[in-house]
C-alpha atoms as a PDB file:
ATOM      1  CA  UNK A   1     -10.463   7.502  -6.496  1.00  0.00           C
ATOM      2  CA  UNK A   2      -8.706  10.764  -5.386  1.00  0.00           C
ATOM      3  CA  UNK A   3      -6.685  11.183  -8.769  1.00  0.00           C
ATOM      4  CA  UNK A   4      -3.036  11.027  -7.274  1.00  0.00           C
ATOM      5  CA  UNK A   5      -2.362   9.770 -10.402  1.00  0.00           C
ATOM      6  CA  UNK A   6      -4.149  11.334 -13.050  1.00  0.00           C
ATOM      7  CA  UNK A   7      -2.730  10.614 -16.712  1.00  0.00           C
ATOM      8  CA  UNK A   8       0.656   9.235 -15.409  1.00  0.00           C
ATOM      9  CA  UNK A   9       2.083   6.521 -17.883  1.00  0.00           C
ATOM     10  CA  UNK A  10       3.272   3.707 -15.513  1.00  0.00           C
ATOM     11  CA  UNK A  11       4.602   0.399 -16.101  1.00  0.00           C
ATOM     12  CA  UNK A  12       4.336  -2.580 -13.855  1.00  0.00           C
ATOM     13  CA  UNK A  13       6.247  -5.645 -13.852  1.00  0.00           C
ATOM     14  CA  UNK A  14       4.814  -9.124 -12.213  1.00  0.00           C
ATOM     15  CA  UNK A  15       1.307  -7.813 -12.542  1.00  0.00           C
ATOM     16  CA  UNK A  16      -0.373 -11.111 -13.241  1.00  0.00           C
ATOM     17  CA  UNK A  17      -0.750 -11.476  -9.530  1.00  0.00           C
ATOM     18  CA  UNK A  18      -0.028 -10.881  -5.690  1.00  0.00           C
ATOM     19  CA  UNK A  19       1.762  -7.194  -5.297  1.00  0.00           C
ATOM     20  CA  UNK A  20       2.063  -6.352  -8.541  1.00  0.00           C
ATOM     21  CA  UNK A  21      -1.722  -6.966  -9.979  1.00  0.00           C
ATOM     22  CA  UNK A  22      -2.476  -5.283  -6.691  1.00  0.00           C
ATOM     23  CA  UNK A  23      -0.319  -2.107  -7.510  1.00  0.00           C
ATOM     24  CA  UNK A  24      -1.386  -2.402 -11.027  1.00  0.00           C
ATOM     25  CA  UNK A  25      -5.357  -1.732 -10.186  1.00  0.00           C
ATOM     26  CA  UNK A  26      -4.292   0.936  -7.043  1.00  0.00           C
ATOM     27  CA  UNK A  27      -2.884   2.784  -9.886  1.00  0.00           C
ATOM     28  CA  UNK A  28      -5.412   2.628 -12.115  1.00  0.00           C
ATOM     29  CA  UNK A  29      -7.889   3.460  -9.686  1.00  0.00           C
ATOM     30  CA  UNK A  30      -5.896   6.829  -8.982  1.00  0.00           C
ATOM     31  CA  UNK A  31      -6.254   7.701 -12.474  1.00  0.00           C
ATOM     32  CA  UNK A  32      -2.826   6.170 -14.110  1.00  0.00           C
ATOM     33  CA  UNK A  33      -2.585   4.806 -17.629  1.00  0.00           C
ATOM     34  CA  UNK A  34      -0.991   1.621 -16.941  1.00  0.00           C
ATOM     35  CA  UNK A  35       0.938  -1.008 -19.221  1.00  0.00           C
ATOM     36  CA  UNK A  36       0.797  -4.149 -16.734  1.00  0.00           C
ATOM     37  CA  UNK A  37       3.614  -6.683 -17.819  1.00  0.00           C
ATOM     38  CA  UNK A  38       3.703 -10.463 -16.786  1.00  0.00           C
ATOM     39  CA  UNK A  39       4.750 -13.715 -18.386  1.00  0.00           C
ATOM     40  CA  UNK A  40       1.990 -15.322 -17.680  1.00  0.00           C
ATOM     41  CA  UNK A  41      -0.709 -14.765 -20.452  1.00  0.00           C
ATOM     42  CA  UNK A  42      -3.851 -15.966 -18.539  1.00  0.00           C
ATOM     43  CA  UNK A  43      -3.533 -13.550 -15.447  1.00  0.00           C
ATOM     44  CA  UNK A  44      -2.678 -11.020 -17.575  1.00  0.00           C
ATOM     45  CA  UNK A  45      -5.647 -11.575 -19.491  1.00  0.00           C
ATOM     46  CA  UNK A  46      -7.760 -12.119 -16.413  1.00  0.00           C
ATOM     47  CA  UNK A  47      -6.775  -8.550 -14.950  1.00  0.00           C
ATOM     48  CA  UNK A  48      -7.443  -7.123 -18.451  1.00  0.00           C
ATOM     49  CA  UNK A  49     -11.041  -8.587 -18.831  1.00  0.00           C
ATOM     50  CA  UNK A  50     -11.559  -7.215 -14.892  1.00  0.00           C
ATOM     51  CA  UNK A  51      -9.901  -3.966 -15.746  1.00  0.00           C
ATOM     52  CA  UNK A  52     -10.471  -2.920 -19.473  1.00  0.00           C
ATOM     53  CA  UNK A  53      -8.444   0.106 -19.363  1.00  0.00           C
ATOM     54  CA  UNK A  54      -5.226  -1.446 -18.020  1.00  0.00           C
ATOM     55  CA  UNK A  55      -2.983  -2.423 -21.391  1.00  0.00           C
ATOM     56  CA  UNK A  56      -1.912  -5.859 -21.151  1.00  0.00           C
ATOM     57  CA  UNK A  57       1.725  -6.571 -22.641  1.00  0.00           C
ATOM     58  CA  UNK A  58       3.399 -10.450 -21.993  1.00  0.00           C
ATOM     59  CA  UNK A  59       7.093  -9.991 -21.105  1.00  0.00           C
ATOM     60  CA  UNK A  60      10.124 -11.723 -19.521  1.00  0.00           C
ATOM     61  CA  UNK A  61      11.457  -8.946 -17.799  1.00  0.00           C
ATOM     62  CA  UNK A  62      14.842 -11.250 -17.731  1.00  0.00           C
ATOM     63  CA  UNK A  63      15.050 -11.040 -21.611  1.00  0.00           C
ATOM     64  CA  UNK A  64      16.762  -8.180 -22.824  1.00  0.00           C
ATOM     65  CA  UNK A  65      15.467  -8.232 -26.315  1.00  0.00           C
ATOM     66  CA  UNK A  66      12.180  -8.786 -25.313  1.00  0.00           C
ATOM     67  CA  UNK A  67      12.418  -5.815 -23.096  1.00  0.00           C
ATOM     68  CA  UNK A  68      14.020  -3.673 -26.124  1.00  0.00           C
ATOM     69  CA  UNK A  69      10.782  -4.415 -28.471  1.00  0.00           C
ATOM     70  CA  UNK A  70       8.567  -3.939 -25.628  1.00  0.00           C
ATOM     71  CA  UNK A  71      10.241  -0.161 -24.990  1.00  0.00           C
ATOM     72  CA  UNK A  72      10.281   0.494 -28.668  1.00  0.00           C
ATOM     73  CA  UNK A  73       6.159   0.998 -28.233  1.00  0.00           C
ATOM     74  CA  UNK A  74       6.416   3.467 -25.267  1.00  0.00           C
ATOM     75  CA  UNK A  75       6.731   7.632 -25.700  1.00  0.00           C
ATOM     76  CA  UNK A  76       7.198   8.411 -22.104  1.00  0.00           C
ATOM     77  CA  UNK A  77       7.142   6.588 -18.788  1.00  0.00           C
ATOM     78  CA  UNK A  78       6.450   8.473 -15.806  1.00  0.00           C
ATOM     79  CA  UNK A  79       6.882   5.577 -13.455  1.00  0.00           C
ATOM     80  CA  UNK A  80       8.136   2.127 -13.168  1.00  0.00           C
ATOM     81  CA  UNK A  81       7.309  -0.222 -10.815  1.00  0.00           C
ATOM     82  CA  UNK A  82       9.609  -3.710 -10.741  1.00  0.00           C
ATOM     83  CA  UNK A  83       7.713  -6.360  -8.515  1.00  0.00           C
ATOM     84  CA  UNK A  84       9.003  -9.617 -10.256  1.00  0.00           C
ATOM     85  CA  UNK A  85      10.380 -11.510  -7.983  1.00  0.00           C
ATOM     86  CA  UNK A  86      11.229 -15.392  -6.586  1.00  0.00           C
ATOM     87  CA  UNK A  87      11.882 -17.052  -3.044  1.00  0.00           C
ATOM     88  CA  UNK A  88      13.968 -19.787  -3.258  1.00  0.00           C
ATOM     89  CA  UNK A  89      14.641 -21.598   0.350  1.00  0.00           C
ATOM     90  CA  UNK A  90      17.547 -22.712   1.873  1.00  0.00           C
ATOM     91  CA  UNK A  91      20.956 -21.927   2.828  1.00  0.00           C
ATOM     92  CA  UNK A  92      23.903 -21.525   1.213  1.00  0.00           C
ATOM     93  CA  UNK A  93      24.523 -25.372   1.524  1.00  0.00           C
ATOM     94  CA  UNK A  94      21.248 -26.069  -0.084  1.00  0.00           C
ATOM     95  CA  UNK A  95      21.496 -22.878  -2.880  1.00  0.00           C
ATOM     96  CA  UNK A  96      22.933 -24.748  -5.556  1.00  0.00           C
ATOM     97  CA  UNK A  97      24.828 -22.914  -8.529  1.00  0.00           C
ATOM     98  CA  UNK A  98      21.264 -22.732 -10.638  1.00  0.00           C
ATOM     99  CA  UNK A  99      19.515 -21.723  -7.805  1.00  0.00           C
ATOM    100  CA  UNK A 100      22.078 -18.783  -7.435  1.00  0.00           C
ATOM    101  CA  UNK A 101      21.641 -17.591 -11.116  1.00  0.00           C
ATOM    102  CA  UNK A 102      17.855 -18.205 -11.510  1.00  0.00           C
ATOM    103  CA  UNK A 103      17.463 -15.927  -8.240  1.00  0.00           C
ATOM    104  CA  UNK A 104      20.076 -13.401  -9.606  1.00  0.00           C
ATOM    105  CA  UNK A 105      18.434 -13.366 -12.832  1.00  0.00           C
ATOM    106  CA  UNK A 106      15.048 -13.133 -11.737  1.00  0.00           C
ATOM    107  CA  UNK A 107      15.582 -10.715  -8.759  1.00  0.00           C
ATOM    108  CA  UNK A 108      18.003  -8.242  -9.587  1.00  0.00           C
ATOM    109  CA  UNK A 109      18.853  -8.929 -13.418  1.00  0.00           C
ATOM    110  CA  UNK A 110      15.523  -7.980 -14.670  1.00  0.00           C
ATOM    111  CA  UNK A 111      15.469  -4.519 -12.810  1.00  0.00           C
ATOM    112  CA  UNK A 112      18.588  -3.810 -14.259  1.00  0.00           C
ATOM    113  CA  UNK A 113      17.327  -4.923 -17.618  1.00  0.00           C
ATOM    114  CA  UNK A 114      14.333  -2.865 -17.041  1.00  0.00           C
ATOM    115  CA  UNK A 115      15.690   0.333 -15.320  1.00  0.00           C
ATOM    116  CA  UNK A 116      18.279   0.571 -18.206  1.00  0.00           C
ATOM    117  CA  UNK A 117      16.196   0.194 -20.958  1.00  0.00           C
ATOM    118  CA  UNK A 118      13.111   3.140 -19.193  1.00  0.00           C
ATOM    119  CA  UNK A 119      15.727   5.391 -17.863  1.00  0.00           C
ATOM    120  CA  UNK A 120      16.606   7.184 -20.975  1.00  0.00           C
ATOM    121  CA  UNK A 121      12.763   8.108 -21.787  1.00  0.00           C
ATOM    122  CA  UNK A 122      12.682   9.657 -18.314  1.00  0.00           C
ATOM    123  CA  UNK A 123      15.962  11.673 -18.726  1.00  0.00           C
ATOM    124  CA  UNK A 124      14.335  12.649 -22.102  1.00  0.00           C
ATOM    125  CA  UNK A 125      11.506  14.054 -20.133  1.00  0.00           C
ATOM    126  CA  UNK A 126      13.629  15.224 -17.329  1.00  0.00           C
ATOM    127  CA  UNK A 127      11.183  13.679 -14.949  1.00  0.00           C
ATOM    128  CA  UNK A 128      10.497  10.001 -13.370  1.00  0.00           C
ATOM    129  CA  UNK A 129       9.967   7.959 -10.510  1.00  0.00           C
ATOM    130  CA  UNK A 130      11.352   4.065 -10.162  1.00  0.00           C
ATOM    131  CA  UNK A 131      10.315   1.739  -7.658  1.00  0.00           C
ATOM    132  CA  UNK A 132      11.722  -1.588  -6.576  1.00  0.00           C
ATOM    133  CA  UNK A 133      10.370  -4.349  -4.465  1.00  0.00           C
ATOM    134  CA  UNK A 134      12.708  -5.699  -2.452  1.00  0.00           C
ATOM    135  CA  UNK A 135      12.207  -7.236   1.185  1.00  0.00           C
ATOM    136  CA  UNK A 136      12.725  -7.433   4.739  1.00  0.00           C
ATOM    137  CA  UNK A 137      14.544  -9.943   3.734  1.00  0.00           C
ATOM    138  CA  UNK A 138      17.551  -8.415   2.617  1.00  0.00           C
ATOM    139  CA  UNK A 139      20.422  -6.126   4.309  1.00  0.00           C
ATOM    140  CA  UNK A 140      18.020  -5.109   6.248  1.00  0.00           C
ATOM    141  CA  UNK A 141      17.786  -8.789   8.285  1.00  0.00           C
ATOM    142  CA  UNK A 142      18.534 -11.915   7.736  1.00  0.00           C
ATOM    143  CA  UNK A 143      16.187 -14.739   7.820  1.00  0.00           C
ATOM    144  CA  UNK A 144      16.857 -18.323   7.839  1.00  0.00           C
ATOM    145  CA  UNK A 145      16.883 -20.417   4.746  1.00  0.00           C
ATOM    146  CA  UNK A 146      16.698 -17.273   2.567  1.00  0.00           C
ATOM    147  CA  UNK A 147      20.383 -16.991   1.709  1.00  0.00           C
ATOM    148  CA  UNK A 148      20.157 -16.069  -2.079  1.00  0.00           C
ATOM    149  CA  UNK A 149      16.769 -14.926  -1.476  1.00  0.00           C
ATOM    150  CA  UNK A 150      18.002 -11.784   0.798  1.00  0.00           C
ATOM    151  CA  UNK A 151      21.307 -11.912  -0.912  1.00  0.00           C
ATOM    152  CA  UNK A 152      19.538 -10.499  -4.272  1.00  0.00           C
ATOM    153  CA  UNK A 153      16.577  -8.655  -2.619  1.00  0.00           C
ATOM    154  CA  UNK A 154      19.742  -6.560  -0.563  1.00  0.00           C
ATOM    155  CA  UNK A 155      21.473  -5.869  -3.835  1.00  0.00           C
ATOM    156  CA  UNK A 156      17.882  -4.247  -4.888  1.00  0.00           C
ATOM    157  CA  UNK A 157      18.465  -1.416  -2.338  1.00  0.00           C
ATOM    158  CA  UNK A 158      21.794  -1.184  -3.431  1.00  0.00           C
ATOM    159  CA  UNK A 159      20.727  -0.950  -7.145  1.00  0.00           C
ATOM    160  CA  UNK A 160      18.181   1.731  -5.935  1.00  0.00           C
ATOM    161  CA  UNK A 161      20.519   3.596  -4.098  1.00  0.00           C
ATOM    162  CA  UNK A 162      22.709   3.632  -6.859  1.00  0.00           C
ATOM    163  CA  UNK A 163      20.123   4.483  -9.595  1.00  0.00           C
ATOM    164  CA  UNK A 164      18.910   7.242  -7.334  1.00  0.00           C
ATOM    165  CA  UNK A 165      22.536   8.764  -6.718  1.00  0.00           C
ATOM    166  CA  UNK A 166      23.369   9.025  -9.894  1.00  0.00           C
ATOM    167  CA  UNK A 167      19.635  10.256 -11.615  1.00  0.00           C
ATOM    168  CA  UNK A 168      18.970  12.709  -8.899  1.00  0.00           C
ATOM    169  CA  UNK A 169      19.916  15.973 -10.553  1.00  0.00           C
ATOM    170  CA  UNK A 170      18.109  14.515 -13.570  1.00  0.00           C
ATOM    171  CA  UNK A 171      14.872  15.254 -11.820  1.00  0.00           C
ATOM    172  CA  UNK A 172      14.610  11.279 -11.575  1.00  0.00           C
ATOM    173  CA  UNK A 173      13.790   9.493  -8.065  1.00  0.00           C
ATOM    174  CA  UNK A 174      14.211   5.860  -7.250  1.00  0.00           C
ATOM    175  CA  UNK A 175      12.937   4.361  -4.516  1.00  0.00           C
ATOM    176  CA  UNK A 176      12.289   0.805  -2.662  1.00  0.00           C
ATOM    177  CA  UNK A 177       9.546  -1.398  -0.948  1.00  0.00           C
ATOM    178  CA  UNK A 178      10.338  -3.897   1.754  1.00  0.00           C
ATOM    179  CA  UNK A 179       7.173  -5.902   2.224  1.00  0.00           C
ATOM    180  CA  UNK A 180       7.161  -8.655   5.171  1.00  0.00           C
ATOM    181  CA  UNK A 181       5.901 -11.740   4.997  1.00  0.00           C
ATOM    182  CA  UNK A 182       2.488 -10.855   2.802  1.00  0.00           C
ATOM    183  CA  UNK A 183      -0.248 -12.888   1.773  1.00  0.00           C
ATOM    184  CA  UNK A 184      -0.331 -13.384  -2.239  1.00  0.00           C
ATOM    185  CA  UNK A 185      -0.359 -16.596  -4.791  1.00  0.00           C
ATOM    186  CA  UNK A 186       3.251 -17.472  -4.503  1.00  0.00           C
ATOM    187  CA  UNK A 187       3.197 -17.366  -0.730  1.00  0.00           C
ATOM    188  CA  UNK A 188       0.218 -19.781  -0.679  1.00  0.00           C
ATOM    189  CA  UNK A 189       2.128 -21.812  -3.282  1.00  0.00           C
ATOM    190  CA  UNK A 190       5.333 -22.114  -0.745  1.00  0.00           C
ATOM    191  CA  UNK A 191       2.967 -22.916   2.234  1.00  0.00           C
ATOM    192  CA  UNK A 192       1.536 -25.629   0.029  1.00  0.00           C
ATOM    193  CA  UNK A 193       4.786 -27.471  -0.994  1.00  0.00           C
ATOM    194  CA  UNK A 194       6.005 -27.354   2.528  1.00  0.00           C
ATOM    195  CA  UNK A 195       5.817 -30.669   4.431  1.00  0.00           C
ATOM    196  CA  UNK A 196       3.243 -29.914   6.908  1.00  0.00           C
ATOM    197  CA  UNK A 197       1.219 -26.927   5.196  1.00  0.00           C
ATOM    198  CA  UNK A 198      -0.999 -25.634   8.483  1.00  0.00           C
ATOM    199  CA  UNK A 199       2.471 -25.330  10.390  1.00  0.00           C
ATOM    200  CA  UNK A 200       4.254 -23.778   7.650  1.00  0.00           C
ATOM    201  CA  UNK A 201       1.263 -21.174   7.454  1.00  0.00           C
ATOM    202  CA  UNK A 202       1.025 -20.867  11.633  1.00  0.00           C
ATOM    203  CA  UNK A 203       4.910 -20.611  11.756  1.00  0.00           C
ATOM    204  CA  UNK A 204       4.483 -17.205   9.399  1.00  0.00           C
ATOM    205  CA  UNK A 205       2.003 -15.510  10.884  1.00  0.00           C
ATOM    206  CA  UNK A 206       3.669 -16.527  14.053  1.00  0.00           C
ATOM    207  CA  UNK A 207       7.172 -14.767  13.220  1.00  0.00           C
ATOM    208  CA  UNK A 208       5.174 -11.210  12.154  1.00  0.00           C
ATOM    209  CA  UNK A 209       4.777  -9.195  15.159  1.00  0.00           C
ATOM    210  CA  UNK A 210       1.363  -8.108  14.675  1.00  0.00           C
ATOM    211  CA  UNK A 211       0.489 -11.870  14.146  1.00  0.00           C
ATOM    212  CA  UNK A 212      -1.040 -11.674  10.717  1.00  0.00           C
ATOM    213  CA  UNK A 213       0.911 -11.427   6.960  1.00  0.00           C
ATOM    214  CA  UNK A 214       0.364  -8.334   5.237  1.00  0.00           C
ATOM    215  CA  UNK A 215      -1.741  -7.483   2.065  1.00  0.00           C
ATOM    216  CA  UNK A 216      -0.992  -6.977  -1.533  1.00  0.00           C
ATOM    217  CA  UNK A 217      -2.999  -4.107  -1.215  1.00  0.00           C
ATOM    218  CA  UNK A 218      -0.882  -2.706   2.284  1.00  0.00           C
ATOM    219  CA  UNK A 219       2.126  -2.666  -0.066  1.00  0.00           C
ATOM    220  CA  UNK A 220       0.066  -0.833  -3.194  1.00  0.00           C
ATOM    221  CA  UNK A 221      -0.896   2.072  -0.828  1.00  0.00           C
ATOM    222  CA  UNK A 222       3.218   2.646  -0.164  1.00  0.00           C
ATOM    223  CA  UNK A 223       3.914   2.683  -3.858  1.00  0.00           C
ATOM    224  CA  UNK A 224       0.949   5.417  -4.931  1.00  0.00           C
ATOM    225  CA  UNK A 225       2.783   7.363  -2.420  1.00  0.00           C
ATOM    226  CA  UNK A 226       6.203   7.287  -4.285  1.00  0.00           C
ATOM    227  CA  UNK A 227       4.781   6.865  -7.778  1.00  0.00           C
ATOM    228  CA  UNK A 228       2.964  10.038  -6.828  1.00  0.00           C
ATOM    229  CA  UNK A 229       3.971  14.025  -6.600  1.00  0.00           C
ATOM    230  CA  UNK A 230       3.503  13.879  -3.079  1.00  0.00           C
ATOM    231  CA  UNK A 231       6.826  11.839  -2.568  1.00  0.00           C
ATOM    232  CA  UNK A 232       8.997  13.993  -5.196  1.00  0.00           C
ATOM    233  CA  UNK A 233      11.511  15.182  -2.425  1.00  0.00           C
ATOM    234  CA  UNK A 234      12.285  11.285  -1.463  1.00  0.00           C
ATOM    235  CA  UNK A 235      14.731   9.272  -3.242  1.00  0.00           C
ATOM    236  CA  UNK A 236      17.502   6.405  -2.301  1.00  0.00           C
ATOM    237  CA  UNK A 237      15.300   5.170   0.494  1.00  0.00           C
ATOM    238  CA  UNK A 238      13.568   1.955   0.892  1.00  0.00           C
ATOM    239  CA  UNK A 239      10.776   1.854   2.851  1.00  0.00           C
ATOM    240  CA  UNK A 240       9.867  -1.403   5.090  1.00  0.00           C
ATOM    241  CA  UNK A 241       6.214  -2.498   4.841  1.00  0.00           C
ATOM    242  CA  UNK A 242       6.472  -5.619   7.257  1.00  0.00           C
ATOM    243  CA  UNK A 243       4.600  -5.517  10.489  1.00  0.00           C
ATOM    244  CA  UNK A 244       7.371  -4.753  12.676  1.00  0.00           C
ATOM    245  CA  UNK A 245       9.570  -7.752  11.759  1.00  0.00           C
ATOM    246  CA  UNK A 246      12.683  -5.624  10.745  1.00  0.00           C
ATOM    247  CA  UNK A 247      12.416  -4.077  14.121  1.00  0.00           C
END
């Protein structure tokens, strides 16, 4: 631990698992006090019993209310870090109307939610740092059979953009991640369901240029950097962690 960290108050959505439980321990282990958020109780509780000194705290980062009690208990946030996401696959023919709003709701909805509900503890403090997950997937390429997928991960950047445009002279940055195609729980899980399972998992490593998936851990070392006071001149950019596919 190098302490890039040290006593920052940080808040991590998705942290059950995959990127965010990842990002959750990185910034513990450079000396953060971090509230990790998920909606699932048993990972939660499973990082907590690994990690004592990360605070646990169940929340549907979709639901507003739940989000205004869970703020109610917080002072000051120094950072926020939104990694919930979902992949849904298919094409416009095959995104259905639900499919559309689950996405929306679960991809971009709950940033909002969250962004709007933190932001006025870090104008308080005149100070903060916000970063998003989004993808490769997203205005930055498209990808077959991720239509609403890279639909909501591109309005993301364009939330971040916006946040950052408008919070900059508040001493506030916001920032995104674009991770490629990286190995976690839910990608297993989407390998699994596929038809034919080894292909699925040979046909991903096989469109990443360095021919393997990334880590959870590849994508935690990006956000200590702009959770950190090493990144405070950087804001409105989103930074692609993908092996080259967005080339």
């Amino acid at each position: 631990m190098s302490g890039r960290l040290q006593n920052k108050k940080i808040v991590v959505t998705a942290a059950g698992q995959g990127i965010g439980k990842a990002t959750a321990i990185a910034f513990h282990d450079e000396g953060a006090n971090v509230i990790a958020t998920d909606i699932n109780d048993k990972t939660l509780a499973d990082l907590n019993k690994e990690y004592p000194k990360i605070k646990i705290n169940k929340l549907d980062s979709t639901n507003k209310d739940s989000i205004t009690e869970f703020t109610k208990q917080l002072d000051t946030v120094d950072v926020l870090f939104n990694a919930v996401g979902f992949v849904h696959h298919g094409t416009i023919l095959e995104c259905e109307e639900n499919d559309w709003d689950f996405s929306s709701n679960v991809n971009i909805k709950s940033m909002y939610f969250m962004c709007k509900a933190i932001l006025p503890l870090m104008i308080k403090q005149n100070s903060g740092s916000i970063v998003n997950v989004s993808s490769c997937a997203s205005s930055l390429k498209g990808f077959p059979n991720r239509f609403v997928y890279g639909t909501t991960k591109g309005a993301v950047i364009g939330l971040t953009k916006s946040i950052a445009a408008d919070f900059v002279k508040k001493n506030i940055r916001c920032n995104s991640i674009a991770p490629g195609t990286v190995f976690s729980p839910s990608w297993q899980d989407r390998v699994n369901q596929s038809p034919d399972p080894v292909q699925a998992k040979k046909d991903f490593i096989a469109r990443q240029p360095m021919g393997r998936l990334g880590t959870a851990e590849e994508i935690a070392a990006i956000a200590i950097y702009l959770a950190s006071d090493e990144s405070t001149f950087t804001t409105g950019t989103t930074i692609s962690v993908d092996g080259g596919i967005s080339i």
